[in-house]
C-alpha atoms as a PDB file:
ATOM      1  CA  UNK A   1      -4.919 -83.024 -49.946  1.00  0.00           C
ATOM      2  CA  UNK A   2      -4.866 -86.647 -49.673  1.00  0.00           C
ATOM      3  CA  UNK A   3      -9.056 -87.903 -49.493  1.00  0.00           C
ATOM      4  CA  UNK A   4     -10.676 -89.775 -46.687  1.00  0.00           C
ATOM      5  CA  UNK A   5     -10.330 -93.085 -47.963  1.00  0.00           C
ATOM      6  CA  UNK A   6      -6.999 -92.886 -48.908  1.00  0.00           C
ATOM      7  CA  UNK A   7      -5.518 -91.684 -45.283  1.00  0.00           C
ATOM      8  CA  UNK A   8      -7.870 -94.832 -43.758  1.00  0.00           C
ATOM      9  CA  UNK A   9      -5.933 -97.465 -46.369  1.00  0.00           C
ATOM     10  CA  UNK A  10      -2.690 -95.956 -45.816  1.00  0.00           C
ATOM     11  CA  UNK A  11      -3.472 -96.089 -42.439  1.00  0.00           C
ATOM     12  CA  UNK A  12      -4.943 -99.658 -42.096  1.00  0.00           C
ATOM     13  CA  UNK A  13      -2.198-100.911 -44.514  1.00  0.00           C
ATOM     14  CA  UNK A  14       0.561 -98.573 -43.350  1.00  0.00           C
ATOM     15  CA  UNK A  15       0.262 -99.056 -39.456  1.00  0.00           C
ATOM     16  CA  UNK A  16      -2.490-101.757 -39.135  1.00  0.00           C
ATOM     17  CA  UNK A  17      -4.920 -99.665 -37.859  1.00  0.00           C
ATOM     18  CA  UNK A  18      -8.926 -99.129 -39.366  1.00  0.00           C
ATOM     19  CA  UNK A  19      -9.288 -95.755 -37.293  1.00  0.00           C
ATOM     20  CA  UNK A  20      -7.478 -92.729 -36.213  1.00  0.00           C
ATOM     21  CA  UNK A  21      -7.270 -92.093 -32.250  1.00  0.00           C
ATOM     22  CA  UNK A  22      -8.974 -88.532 -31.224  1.00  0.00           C
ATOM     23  CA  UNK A  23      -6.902 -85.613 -32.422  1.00  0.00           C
ATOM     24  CA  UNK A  24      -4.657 -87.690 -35.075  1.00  0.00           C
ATOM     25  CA  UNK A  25      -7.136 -87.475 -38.069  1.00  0.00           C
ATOM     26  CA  UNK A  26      -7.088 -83.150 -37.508  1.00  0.00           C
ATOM     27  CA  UNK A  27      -3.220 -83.182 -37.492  1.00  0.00           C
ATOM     28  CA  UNK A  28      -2.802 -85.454 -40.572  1.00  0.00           C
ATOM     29  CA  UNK A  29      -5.058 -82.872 -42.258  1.00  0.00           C
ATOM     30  CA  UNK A  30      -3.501 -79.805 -41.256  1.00  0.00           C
ATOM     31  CA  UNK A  31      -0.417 -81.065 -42.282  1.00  0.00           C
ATOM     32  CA  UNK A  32      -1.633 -82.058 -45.603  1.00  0.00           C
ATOM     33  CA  UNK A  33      -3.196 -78.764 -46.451  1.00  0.00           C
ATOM     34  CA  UNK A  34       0.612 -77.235 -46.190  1.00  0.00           C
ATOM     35  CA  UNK A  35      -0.448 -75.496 -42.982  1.00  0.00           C
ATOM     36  CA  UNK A  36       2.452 -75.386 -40.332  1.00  0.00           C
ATOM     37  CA  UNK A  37       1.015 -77.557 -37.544  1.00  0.00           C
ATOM     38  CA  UNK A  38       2.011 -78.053 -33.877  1.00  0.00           C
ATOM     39  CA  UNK A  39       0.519 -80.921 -32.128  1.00  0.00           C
ATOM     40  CA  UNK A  40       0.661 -81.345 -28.419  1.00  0.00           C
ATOM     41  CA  UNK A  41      -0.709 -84.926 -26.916  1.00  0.00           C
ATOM     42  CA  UNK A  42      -0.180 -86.840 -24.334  1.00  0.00           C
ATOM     43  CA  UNK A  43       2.293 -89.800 -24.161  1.00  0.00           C
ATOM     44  CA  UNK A  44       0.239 -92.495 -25.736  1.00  0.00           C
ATOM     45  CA  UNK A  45      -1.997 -90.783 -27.774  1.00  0.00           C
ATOM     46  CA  UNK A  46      -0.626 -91.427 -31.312  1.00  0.00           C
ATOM     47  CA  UNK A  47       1.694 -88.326 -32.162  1.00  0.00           C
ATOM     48  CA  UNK A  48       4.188 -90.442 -34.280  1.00  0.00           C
ATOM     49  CA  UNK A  49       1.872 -91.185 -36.502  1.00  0.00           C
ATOM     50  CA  UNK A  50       0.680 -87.708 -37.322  1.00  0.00           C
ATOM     51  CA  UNK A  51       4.115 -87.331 -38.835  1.00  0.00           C
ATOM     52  CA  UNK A  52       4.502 -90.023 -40.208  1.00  0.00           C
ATOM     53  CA  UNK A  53       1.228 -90.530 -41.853  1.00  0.00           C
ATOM     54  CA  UNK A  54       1.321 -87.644 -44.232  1.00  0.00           C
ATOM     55  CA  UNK A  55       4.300 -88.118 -46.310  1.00  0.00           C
ATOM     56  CA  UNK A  56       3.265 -91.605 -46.769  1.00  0.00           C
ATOM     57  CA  UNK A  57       0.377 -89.881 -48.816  1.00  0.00           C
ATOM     58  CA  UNK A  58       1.679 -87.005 -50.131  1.00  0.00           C
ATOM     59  CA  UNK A  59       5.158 -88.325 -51.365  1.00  0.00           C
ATOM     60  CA  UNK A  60       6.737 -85.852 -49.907  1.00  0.00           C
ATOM     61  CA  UNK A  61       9.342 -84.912 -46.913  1.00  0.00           C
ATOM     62  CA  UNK A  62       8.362 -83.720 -43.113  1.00  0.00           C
ATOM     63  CA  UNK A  63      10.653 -82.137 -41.633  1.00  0.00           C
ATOM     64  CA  UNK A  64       9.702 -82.836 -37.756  1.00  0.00           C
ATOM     65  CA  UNK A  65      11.253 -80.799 -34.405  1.00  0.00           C
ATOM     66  CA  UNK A  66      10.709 -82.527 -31.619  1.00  0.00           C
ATOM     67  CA  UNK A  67      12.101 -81.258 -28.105  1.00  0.00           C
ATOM     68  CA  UNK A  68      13.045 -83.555 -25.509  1.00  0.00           C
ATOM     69  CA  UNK A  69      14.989 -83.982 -22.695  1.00  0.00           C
ATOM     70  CA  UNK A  70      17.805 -86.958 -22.982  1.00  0.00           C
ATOM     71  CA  UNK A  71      18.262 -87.516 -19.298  1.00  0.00           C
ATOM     72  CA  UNK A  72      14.252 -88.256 -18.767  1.00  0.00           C
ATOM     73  CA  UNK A  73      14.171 -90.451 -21.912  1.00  0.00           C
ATOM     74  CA  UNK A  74      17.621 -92.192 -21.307  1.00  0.00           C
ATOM     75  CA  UNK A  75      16.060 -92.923 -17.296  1.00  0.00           C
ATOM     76  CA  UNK A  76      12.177 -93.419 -18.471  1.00  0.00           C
ATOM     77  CA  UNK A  77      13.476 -96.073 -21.356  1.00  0.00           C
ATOM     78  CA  UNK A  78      16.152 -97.608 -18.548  1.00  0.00           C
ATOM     79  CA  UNK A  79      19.381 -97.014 -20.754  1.00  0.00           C
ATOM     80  CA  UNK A  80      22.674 -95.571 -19.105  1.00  0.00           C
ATOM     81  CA  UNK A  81      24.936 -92.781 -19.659  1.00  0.00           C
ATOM     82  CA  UNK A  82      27.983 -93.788 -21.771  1.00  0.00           C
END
């Protein structure tokens, strides 16, 4: 697992932040141990960078499910139906 001050400079110089937001930094770790991890936050809170944060220190690939439904996102990010 990647150590403290490696996840804060990959995460200052990565994403341009000097701290993690409540609930990211437990993710990150969880993920980096090689434990299967399910993270559920509120819109806002910082989830994209719980995935993306730990291959960036690992080297390695996430693979990431994410469930959604395309008619709220198309409406909630104003975009139309083709």
């Amino acid at each position: 697992m990647a150590d403290a001050a490696l996840l804060r400079r990959t995460l200052r110089d990565s994403f341009g932040y000097d701290d993690f937001r409540p609930g990211q930094r437990v993710v990150v770790e969880s993920v980096l141990t090689g434990r299967h991890t399910l993270a559920v936050m509120p819109t806002g809170a910082g989830k994209s960078l719980c995935y993306q944060l730990p291959p960036l220190v690992s080297e390695s690939t996430d693979v990431v499910v994410s469930p959604f439904n395309i008619p709220s996102l198309l409406e909630s990010e104003s975009l139309v139906y083709l």
